[in-house]
PDB file of N, CA and C in Angstrom:
ATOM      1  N   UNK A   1       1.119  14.225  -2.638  1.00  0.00           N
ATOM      2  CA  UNK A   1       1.599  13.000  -3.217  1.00  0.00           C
ATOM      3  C   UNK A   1       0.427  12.098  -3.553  1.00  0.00           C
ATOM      4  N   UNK A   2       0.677  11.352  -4.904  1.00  0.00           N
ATOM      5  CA  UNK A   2      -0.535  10.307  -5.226  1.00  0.00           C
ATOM      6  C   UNK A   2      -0.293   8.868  -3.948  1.00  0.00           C
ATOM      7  N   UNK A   3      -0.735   8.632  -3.412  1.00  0.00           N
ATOM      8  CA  UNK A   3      -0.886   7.328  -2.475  1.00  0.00           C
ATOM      9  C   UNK A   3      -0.680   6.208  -3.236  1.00  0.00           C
ATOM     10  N   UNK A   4      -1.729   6.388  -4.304  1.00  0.00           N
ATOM     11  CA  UNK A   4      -1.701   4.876  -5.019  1.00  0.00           C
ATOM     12  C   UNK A   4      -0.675   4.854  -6.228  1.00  0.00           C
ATOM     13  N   UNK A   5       0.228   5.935  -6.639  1.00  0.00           N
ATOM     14  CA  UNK A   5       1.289   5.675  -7.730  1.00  0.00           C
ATOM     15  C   UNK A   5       2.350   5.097  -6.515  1.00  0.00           C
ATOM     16  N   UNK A   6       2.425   5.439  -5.339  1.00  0.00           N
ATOM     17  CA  UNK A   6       3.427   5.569  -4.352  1.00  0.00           C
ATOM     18  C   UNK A   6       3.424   3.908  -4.123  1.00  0.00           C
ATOM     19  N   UNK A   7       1.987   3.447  -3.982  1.00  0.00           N
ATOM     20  CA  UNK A   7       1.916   1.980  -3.704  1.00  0.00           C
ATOM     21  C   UNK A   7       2.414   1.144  -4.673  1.00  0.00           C
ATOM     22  N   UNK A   8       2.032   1.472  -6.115  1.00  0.00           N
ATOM     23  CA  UNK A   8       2.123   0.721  -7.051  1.00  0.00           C
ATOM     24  C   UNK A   8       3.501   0.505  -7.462  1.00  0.00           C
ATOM     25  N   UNK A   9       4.350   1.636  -7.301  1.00  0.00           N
ATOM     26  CA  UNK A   9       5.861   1.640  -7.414  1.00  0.00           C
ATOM     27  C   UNK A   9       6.595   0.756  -6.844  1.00  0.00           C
ATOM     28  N   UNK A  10       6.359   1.266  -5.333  1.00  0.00           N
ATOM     29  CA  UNK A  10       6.865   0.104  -4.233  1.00  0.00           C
ATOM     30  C   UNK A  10       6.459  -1.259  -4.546  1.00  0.00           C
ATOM     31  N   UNK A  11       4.873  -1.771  -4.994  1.00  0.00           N
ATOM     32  CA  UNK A  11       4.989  -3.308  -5.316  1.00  0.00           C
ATOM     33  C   UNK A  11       6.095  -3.623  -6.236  1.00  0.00           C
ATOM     34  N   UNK A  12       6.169  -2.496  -7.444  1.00  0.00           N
ATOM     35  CA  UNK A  12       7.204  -2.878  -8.564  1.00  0.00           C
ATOM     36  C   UNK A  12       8.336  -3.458  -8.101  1.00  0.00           C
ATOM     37  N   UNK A  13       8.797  -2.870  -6.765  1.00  0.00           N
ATOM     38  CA  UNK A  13      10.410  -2.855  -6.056  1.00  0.00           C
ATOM     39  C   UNK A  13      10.501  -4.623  -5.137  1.00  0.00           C
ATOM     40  N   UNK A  14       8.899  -4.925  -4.919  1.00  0.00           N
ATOM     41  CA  UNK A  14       8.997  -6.104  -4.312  1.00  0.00           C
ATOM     42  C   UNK A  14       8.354  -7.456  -5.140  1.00  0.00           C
ATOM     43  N   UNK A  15       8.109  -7.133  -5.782  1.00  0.00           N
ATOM     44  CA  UNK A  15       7.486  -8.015  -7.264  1.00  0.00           C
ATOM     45  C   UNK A  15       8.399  -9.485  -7.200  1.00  0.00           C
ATOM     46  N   UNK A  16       9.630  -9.268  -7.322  1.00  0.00           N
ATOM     47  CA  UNK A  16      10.635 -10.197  -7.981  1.00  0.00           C
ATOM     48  C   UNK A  16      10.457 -11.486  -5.947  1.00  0.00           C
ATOM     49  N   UNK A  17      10.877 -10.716  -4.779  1.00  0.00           N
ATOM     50  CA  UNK A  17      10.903 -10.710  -3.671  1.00  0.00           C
ATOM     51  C   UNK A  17       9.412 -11.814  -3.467  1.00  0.00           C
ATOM     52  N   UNK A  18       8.279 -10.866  -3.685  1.00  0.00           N
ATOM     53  CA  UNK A  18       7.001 -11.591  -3.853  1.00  0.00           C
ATOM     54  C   UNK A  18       6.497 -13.015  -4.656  1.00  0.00           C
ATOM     55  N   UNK A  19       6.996 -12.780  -5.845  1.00  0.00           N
ATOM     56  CA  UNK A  19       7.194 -13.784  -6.663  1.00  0.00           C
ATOM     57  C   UNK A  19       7.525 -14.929  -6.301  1.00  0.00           C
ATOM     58  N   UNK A  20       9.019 -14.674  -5.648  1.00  0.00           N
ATOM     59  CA  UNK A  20       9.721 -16.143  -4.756  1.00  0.00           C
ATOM     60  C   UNK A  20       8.555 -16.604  -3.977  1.00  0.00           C
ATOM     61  N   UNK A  21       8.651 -16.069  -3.156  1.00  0.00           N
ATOM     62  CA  UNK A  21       8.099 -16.307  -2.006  1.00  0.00           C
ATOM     63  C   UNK A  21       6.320 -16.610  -2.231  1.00  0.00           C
ATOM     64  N   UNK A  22       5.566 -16.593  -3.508  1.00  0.00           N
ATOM     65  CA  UNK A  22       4.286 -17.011  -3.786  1.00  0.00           C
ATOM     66  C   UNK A  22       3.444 -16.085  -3.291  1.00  0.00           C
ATOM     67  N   UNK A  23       4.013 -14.552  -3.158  1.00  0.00           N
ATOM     68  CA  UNK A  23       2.603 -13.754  -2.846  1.00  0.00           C
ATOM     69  C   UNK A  23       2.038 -13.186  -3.083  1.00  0.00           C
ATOM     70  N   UNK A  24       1.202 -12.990  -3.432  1.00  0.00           N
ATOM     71  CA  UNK A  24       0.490 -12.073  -4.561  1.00  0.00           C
ATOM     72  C   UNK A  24      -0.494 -10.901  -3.714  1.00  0.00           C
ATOM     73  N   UNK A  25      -0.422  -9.755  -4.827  1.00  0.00           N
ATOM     74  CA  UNK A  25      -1.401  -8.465  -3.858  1.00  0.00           C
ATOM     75  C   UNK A  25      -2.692  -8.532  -4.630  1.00  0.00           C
ATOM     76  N   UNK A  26      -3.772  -7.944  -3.809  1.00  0.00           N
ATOM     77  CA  UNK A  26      -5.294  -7.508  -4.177  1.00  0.00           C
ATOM     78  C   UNK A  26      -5.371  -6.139  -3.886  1.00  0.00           C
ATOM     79  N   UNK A  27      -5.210  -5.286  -4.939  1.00  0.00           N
ATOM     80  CA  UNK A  27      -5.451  -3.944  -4.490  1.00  0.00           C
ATOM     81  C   UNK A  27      -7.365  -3.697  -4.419  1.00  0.00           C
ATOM     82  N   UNK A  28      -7.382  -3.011  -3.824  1.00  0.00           N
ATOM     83  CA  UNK A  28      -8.837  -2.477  -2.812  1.00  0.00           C
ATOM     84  C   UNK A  28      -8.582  -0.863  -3.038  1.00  0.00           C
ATOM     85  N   UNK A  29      -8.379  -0.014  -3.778  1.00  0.00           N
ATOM     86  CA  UNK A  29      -8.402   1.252  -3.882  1.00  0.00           C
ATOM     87  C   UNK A  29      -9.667   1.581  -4.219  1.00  0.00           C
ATOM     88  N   UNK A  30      -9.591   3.022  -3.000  1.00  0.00           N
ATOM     89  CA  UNK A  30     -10.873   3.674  -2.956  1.00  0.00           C
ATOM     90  C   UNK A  30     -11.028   4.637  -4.726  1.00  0.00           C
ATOM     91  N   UNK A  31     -11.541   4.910  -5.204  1.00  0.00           N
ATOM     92  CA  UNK A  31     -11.628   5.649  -6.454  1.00  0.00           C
ATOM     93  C   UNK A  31     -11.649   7.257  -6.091  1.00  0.00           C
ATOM     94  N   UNK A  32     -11.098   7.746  -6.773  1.00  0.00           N
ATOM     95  CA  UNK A  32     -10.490   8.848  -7.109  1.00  0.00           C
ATOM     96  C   UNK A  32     -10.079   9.554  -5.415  1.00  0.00           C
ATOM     97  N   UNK A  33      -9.410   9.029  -4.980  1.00  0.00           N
ATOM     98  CA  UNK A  33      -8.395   9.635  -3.825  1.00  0.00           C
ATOM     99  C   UNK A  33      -7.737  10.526  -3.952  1.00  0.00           C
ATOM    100  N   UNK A  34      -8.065  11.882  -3.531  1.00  0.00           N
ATOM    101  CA  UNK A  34      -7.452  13.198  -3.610  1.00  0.00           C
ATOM    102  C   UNK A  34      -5.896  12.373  -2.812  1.00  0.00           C
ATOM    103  N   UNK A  35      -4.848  13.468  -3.854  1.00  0.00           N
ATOM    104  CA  UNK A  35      -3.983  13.574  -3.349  1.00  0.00           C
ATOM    105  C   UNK A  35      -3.649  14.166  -1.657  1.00  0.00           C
ATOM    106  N   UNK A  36      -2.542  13.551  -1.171  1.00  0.00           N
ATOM    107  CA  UNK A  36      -2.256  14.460   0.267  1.00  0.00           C
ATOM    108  C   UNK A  36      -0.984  14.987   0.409  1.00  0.00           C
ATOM    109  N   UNK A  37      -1.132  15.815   1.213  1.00  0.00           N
ATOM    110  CA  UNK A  37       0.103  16.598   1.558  1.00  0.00           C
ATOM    111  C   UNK A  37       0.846  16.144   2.548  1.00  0.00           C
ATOM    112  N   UNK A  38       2.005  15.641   2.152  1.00  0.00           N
ATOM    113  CA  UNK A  38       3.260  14.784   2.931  1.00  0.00           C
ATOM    114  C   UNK A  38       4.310  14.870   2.511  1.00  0.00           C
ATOM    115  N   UNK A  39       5.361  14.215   3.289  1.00  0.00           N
ATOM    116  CA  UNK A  39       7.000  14.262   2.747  1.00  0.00           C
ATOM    117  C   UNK A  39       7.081  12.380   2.148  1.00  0.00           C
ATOM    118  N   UNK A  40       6.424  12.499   0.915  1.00  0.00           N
ATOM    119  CA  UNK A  40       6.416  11.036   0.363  1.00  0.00           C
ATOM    120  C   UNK A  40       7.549  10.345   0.603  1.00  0.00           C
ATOM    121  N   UNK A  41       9.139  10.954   0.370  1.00  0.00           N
ATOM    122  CA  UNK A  41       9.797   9.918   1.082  1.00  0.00           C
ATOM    123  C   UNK A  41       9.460   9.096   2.108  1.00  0.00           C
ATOM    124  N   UNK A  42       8.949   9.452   3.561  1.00  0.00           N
ATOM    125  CA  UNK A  42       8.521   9.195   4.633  1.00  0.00           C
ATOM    126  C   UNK A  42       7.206   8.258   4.350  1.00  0.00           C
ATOM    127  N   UNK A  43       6.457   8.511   3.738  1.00  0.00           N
ATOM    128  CA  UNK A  43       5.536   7.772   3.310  1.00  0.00           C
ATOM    129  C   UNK A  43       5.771   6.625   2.914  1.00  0.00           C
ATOM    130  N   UNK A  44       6.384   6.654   1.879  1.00  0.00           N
ATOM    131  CA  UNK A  44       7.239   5.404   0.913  1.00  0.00           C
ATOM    132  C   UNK A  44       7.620   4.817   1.910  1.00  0.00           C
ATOM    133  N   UNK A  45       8.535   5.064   2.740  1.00  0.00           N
ATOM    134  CA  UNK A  45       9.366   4.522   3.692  1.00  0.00           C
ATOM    135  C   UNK A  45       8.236   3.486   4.319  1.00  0.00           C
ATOM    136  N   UNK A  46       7.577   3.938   5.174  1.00  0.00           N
ATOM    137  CA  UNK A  46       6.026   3.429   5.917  1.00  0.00           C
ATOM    138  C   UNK A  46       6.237   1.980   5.087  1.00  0.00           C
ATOM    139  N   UNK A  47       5.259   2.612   3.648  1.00  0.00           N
ATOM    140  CA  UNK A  47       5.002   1.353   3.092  1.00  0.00           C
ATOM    141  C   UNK A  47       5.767   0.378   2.376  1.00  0.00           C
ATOM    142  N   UNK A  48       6.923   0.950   2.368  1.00  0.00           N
ATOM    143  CA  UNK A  48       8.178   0.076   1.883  1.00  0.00           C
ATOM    144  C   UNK A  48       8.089  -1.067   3.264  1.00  0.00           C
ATOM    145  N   UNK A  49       8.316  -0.522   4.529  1.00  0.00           N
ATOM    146  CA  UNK A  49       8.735  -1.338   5.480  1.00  0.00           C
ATOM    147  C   UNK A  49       7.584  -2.066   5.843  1.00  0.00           C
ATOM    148  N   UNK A  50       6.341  -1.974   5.789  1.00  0.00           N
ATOM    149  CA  UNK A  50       5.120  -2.660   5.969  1.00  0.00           C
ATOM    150  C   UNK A  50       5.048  -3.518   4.656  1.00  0.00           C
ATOM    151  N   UNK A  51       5.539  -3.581   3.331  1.00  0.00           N
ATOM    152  CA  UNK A  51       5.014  -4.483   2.256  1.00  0.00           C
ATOM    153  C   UNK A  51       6.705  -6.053   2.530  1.00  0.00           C
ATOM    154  N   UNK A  52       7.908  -5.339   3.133  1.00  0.00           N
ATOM    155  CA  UNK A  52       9.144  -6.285   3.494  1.00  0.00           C
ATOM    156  C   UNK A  52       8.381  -6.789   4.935  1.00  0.00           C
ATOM    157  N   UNK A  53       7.689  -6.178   5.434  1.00  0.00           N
ATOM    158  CA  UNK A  53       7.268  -7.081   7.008  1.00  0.00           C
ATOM    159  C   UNK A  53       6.429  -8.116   6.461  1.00  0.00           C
ATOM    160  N   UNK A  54       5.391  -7.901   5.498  1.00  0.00           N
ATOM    161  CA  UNK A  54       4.293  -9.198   4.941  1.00  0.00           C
ATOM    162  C   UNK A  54       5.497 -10.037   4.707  1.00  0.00           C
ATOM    163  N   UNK A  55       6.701  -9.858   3.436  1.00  0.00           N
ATOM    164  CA  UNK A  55       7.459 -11.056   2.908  1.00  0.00           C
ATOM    165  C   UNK A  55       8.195 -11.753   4.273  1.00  0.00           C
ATOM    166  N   UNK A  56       8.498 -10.741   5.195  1.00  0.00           N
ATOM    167  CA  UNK A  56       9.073 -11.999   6.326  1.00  0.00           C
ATOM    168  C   UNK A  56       8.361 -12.477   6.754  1.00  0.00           C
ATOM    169  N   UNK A  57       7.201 -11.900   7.198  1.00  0.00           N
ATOM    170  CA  UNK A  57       5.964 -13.171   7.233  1.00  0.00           C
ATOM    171  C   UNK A  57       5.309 -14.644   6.954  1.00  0.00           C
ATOM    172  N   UNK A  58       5.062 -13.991   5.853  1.00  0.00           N
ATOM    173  CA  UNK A  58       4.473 -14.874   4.781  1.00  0.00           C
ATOM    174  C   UNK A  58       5.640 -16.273   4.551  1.00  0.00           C
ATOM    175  N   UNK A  59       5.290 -17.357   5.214  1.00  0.00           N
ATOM    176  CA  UNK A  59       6.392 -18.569   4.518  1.00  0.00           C
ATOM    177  C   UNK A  59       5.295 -19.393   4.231  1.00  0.00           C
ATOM    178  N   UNK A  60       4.144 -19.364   3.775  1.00  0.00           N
ATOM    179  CA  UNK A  60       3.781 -20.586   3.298  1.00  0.00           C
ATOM    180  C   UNK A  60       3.565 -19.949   1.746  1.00  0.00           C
ATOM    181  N   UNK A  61       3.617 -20.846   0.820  1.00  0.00           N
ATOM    182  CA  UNK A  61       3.237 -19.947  -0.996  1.00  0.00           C
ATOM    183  C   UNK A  61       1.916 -20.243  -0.882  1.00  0.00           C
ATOM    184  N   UNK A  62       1.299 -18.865  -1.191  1.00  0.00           N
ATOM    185  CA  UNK A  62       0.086 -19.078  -1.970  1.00  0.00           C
ATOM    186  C   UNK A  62      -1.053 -17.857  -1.193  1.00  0.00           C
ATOM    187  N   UNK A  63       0.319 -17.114  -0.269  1.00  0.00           N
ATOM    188  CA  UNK A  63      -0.323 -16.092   0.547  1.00  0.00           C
ATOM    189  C   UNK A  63      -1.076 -14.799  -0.184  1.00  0.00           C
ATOM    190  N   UNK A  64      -1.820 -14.277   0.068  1.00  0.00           N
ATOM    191  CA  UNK A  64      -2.726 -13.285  -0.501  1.00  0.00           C
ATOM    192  C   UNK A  64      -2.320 -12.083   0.192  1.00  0.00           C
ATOM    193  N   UNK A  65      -2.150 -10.660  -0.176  1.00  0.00           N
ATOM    194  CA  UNK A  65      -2.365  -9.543   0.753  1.00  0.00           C
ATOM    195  C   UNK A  65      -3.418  -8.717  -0.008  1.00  0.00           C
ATOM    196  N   UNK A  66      -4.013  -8.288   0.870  1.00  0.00           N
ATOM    197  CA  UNK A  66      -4.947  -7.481   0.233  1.00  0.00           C
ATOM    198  C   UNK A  66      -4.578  -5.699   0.883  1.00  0.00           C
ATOM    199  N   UNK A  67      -3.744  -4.507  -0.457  1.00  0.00           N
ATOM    200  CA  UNK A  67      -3.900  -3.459   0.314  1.00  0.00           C
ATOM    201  C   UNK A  67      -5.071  -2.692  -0.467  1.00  0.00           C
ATOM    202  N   UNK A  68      -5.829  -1.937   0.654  1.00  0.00           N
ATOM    203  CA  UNK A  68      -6.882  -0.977   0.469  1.00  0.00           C
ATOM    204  C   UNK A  68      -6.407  -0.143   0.991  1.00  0.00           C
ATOM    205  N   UNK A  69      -7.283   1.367  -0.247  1.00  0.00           N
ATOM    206  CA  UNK A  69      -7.148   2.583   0.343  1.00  0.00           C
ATOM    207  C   UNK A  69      -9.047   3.069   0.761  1.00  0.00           C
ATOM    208  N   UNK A  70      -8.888   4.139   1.335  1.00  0.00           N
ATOM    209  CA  UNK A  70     -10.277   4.515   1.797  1.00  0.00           C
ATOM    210  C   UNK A  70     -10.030   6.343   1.354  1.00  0.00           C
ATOM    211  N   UNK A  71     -11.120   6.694   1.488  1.00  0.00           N
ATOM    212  CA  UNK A  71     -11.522   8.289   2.198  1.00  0.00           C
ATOM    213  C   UNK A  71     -12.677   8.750   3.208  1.00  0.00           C
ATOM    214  N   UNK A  72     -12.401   8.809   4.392  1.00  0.00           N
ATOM    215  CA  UNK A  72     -13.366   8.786   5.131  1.00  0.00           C
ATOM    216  C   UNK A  72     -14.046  10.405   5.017  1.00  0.00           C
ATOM    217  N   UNK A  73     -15.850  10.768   5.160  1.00  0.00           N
ATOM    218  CA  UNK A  73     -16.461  11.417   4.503  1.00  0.00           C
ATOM    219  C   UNK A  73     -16.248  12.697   5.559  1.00  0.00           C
ATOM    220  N   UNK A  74     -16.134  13.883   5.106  1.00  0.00           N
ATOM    221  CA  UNK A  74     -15.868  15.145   6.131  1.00  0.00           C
ATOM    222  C   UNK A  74     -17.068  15.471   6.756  1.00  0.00           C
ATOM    223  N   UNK A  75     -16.316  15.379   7.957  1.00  0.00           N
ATOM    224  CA  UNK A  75     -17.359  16.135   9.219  1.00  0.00           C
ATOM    225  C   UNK A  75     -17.135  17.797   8.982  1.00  0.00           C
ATOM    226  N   UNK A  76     -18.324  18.595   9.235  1.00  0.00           N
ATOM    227  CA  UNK A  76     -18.629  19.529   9.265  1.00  0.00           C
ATOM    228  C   UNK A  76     -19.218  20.237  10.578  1.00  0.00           C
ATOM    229  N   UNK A  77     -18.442  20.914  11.427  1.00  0.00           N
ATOM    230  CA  UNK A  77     -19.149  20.934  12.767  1.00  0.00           C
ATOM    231  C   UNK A  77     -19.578  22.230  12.248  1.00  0.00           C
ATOM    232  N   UNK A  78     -21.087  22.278  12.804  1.00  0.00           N
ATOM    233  CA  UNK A  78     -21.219  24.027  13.086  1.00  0.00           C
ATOM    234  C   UNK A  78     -20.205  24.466  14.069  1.00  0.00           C
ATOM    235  N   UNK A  79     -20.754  26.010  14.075  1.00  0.00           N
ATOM    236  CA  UNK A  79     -19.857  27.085  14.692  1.00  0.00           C
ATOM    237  C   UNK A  79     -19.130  27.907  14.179  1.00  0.00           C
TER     238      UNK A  79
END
């Protein structure tokens, strides 16, 4: 699954939600993020319920979120 089409969708779904409420995102994506192997529903889910936890949060307007992605660099053990 792409991570960051997965993210960008879900903002689409909270856009209107965000809007009210004055909050705006800063995406921080790492560049060219190999896809991963997951059950993206489950995924989605994750970040569906983590982007509705910021809006109950967030009551003052003018809140910022910033999501970033990363890739951390592969270890290679001998042996």
């Amino acid at each position: 699954m792409d991570v960051h089409a997965s993210i960008d969708a879900l903002l689409l779904l909270c856009k209107s939600d965000f809007k009210r409420k004055g909050i705006s995102a800063v995406l921080n994506y790492a560049e060219r993020l190999p896809q991963i192997l997951a059950i993206s529903d489950q995924i989605k889910q994750v970040i569906l319920n983590l982007l509705n936890n910021v809006a109950d949060v967030c009551q003052e307007h003018g809140r910022v979120i910033t999501i970033s992605t990363w890739q951390e660099e592969k270890l290679f053990l001998p042996g």
